[in-house]
PDB file of N, CA and C in Angstrom:
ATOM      1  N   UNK A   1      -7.557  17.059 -33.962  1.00  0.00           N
ATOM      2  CA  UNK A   1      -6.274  16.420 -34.180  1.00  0.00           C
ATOM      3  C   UNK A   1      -5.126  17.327 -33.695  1.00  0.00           C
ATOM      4  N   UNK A   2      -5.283  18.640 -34.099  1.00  0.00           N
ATOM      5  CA  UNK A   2      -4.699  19.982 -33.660  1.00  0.00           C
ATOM      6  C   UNK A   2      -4.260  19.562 -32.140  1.00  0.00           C
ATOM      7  N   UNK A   3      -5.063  19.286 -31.300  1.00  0.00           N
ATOM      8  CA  UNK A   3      -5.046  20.045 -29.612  1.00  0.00           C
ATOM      9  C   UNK A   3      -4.276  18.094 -29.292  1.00  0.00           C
ATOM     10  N   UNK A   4      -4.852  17.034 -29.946  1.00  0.00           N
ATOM     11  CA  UNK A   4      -4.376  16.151 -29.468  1.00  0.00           C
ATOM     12  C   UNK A   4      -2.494  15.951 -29.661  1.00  0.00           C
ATOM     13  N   UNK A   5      -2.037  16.414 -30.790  1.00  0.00           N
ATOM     14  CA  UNK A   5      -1.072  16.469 -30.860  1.00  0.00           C
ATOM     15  C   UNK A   5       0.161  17.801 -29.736  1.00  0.00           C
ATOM     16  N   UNK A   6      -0.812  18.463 -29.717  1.00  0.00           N
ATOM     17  CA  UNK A   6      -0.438  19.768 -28.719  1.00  0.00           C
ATOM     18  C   UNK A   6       0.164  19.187 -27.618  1.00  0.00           C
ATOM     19  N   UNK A   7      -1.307  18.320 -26.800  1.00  0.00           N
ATOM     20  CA  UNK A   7      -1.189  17.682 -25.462  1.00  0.00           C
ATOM     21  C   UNK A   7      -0.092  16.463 -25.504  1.00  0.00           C
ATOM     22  N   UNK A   8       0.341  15.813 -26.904  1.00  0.00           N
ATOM     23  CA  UNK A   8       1.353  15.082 -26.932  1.00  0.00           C
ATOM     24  C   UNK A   8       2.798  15.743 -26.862  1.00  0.00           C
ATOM     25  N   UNK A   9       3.144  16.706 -27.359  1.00  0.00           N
ATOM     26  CA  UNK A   9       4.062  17.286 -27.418  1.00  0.00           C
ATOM     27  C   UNK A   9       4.542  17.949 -25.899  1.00  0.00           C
ATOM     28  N   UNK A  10       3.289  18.355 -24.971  1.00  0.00           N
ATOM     29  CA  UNK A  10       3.238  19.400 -24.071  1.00  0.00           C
ATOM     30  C   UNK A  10       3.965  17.809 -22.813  1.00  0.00           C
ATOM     31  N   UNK A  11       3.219  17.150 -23.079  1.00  0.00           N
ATOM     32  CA  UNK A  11       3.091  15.629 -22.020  1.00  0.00           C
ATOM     33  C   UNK A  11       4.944  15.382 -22.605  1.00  0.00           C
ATOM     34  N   UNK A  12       5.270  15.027 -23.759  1.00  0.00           N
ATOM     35  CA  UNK A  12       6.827  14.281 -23.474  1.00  0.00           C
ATOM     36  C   UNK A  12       7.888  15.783 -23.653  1.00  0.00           C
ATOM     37  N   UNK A  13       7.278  16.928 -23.397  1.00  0.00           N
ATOM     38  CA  UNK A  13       8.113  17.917 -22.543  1.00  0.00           C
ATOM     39  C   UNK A  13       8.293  17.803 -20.831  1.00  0.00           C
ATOM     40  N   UNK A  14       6.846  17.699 -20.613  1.00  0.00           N
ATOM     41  CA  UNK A  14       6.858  17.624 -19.156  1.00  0.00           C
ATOM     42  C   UNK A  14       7.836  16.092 -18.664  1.00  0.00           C
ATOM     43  N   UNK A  15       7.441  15.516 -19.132  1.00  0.00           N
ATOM     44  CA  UNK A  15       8.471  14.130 -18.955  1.00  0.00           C
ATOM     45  C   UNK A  15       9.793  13.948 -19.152  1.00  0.00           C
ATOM     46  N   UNK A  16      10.252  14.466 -20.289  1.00  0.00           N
ATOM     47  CA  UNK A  16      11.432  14.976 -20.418  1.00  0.00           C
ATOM     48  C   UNK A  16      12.381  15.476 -19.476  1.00  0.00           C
ATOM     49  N   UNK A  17      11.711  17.137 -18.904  1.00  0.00           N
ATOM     50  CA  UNK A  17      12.444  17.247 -18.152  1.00  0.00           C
ATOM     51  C   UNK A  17      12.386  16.665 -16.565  1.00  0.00           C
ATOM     52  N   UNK A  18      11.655  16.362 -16.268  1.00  0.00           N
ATOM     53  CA  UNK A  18      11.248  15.299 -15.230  1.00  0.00           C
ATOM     54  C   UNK A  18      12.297  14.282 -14.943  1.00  0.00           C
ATOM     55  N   UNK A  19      12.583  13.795 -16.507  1.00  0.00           N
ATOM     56  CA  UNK A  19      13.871  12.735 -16.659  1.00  0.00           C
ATOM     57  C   UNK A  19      15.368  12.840 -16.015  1.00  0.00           C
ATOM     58  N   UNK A  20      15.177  14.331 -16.909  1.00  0.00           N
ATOM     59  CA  UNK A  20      16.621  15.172 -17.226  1.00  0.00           C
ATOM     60  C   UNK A  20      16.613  15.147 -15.222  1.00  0.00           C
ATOM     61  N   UNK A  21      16.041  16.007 -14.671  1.00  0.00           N
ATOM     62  CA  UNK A  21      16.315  16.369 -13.478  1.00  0.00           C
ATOM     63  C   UNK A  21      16.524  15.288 -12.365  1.00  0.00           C
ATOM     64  N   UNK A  22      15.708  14.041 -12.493  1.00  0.00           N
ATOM     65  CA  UNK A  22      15.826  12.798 -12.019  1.00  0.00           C
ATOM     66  C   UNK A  22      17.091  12.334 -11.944  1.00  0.00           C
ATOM     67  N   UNK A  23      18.576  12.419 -13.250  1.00  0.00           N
ATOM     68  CA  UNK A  23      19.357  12.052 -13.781  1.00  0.00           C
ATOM     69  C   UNK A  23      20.698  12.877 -12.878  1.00  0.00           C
ATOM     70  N   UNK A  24      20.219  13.803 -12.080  1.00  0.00           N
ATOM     71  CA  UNK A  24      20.990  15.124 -11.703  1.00  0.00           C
ATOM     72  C   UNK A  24      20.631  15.104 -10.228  1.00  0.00           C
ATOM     73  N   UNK A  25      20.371  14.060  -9.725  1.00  0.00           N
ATOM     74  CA  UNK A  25      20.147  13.878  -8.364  1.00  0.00           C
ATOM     75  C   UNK A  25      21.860  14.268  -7.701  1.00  0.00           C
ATOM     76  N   UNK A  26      21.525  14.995  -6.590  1.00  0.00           N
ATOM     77  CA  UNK A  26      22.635  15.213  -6.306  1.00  0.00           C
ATOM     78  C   UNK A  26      22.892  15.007  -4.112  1.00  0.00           C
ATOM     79  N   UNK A  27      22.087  13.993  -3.632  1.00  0.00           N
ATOM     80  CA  UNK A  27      21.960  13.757  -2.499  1.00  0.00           C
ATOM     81  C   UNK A  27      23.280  12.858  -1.888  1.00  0.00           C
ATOM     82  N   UNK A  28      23.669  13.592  -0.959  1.00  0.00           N
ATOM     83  CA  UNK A  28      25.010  12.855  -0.133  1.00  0.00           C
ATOM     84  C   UNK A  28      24.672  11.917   0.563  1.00  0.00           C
ATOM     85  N   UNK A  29      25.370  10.825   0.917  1.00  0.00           N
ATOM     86  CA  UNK A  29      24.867   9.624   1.458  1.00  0.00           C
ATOM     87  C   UNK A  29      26.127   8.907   2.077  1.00  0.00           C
ATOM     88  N   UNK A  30      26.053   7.806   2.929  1.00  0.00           N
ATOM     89  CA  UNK A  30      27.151   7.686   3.618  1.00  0.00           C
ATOM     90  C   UNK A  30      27.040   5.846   3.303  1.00  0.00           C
ATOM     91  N   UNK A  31      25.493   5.839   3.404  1.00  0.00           N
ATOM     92  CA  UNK A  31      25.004   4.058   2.965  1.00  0.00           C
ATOM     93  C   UNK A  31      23.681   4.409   2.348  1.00  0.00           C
ATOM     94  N   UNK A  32      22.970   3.351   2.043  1.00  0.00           N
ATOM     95  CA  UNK A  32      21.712   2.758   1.581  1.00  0.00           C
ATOM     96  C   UNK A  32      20.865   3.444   1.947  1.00  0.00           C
ATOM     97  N   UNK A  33      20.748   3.404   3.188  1.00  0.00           N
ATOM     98  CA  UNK A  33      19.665   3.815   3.952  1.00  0.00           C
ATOM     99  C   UNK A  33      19.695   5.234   4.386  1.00  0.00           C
ATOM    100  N   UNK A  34      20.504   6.229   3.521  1.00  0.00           N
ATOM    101  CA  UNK A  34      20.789   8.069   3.615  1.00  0.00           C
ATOM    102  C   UNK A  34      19.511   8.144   2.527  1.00  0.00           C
ATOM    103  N   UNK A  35      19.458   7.199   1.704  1.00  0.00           N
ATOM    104  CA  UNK A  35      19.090   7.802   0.189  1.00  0.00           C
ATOM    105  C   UNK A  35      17.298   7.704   0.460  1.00  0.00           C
ATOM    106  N   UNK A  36      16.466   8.515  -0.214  1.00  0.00           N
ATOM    107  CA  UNK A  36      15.254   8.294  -0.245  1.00  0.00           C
ATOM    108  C   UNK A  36      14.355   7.590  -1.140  1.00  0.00           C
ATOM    109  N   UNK A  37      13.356   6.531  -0.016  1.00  0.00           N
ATOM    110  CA  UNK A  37      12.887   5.303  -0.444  1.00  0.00           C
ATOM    111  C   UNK A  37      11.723   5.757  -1.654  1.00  0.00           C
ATOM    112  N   UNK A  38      12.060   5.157  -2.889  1.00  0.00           N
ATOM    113  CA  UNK A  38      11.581   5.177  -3.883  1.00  0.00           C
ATOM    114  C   UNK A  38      10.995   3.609  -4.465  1.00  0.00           C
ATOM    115  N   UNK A  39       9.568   4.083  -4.867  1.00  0.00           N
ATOM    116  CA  UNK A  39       8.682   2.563  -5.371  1.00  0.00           C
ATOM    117  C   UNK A  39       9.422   1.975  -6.357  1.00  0.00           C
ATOM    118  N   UNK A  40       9.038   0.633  -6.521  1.00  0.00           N
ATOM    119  CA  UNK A  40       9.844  -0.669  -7.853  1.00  0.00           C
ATOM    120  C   UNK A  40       8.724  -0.081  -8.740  1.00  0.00           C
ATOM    121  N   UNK A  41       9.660  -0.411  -9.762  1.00  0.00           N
ATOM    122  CA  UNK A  41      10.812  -0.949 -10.046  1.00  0.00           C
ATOM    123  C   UNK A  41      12.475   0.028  -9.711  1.00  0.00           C
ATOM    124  N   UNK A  42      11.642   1.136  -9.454  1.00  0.00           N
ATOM    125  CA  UNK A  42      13.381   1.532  -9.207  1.00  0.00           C
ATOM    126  C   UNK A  42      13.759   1.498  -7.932  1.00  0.00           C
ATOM    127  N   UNK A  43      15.252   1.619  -7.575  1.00  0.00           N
ATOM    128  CA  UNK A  43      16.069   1.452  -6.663  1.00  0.00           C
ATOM    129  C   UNK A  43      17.017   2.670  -6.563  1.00  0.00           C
ATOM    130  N   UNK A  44      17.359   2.834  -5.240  1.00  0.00           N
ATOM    131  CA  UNK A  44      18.574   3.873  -5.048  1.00  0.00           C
ATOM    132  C   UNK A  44      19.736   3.495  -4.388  1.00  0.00           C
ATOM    133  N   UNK A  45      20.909   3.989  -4.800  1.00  0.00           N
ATOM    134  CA  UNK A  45      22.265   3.037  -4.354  1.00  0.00           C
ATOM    135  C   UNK A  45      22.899   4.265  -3.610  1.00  0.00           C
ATOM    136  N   UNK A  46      24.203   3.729  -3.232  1.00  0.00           N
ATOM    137  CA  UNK A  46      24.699   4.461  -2.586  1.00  0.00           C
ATOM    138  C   UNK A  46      26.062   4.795  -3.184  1.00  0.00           C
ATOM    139  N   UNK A  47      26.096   5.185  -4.496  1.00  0.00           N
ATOM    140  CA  UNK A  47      27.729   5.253  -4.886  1.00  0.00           C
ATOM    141  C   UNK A  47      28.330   6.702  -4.936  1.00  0.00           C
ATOM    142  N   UNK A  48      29.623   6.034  -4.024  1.00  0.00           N
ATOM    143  CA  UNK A  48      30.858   7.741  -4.593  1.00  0.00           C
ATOM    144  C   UNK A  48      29.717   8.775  -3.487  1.00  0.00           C
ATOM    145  N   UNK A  49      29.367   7.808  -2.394  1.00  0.00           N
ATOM    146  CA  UNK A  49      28.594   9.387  -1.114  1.00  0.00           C
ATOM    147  C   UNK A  49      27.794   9.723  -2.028  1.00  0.00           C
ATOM    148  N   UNK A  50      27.231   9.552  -3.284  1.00  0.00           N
ATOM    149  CA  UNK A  50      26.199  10.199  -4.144  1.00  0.00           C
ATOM    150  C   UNK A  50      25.075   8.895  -3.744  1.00  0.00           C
ATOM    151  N   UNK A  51      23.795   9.291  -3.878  1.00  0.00           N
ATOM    152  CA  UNK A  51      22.393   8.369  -4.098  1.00  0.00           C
ATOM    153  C   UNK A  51      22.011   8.815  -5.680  1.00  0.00           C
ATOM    154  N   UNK A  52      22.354   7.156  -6.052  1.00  0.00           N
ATOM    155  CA  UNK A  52      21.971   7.693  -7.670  1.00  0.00           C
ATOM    156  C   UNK A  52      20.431   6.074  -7.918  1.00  0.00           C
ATOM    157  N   UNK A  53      19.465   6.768  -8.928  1.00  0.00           N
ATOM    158  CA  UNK A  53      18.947   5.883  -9.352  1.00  0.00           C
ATOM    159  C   UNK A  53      19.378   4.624  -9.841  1.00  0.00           C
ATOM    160  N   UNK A  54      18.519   3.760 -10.180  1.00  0.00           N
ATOM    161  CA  UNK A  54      18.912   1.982 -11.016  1.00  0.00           C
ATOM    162  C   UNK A  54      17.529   1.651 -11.161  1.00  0.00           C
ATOM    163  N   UNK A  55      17.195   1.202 -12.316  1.00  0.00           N
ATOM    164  CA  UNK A  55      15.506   0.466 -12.500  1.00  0.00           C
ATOM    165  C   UNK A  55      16.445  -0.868 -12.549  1.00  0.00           C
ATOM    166  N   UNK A  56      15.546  -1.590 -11.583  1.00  0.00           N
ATOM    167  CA  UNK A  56      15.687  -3.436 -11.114  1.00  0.00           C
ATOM    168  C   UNK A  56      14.825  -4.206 -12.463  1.00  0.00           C
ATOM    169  N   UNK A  57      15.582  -3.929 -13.340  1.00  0.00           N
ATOM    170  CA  UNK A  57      15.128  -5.702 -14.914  1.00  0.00           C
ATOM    171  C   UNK A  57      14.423  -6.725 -13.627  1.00  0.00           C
ATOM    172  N   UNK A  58      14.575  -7.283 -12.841  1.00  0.00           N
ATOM    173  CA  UNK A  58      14.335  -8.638 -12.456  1.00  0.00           C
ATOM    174  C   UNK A  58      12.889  -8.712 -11.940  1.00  0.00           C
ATOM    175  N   UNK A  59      12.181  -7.538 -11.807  1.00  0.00           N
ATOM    176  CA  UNK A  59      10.420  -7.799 -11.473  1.00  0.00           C
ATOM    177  C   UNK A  59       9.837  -8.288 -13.102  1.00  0.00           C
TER     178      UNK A  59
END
């Protein structure tokens, strides 16, 4: 029970910051097509010369 809870704790650290850093994208862009193509459900935009994430609700 020990090690399973370990590997839970260790897993939504690793994810965590995974998140955090995802959130801190910091790529210049001029349009759409600067930003790098990422699988659905998410999407990348082009706002403010920044490429920031968006998860698409509509799949």
């Amino acid at each position: 029970m020990a090690h399973f809870l370990m590997f839970v704790y260790a897993l939504i650290t690793c994810l965590s910051l995974f998140l955090v850093e995802m959130g801190h994208l910091s790529i210049h862009c001029v349009s759409v097509d600067d930003c790098p193509k990422v699988e659905k459900p998410i999407t990348m935009k082009c706002i403010n010369n920044y490429c920031k994430y968006f998860v698409d609700h509509k799949l």
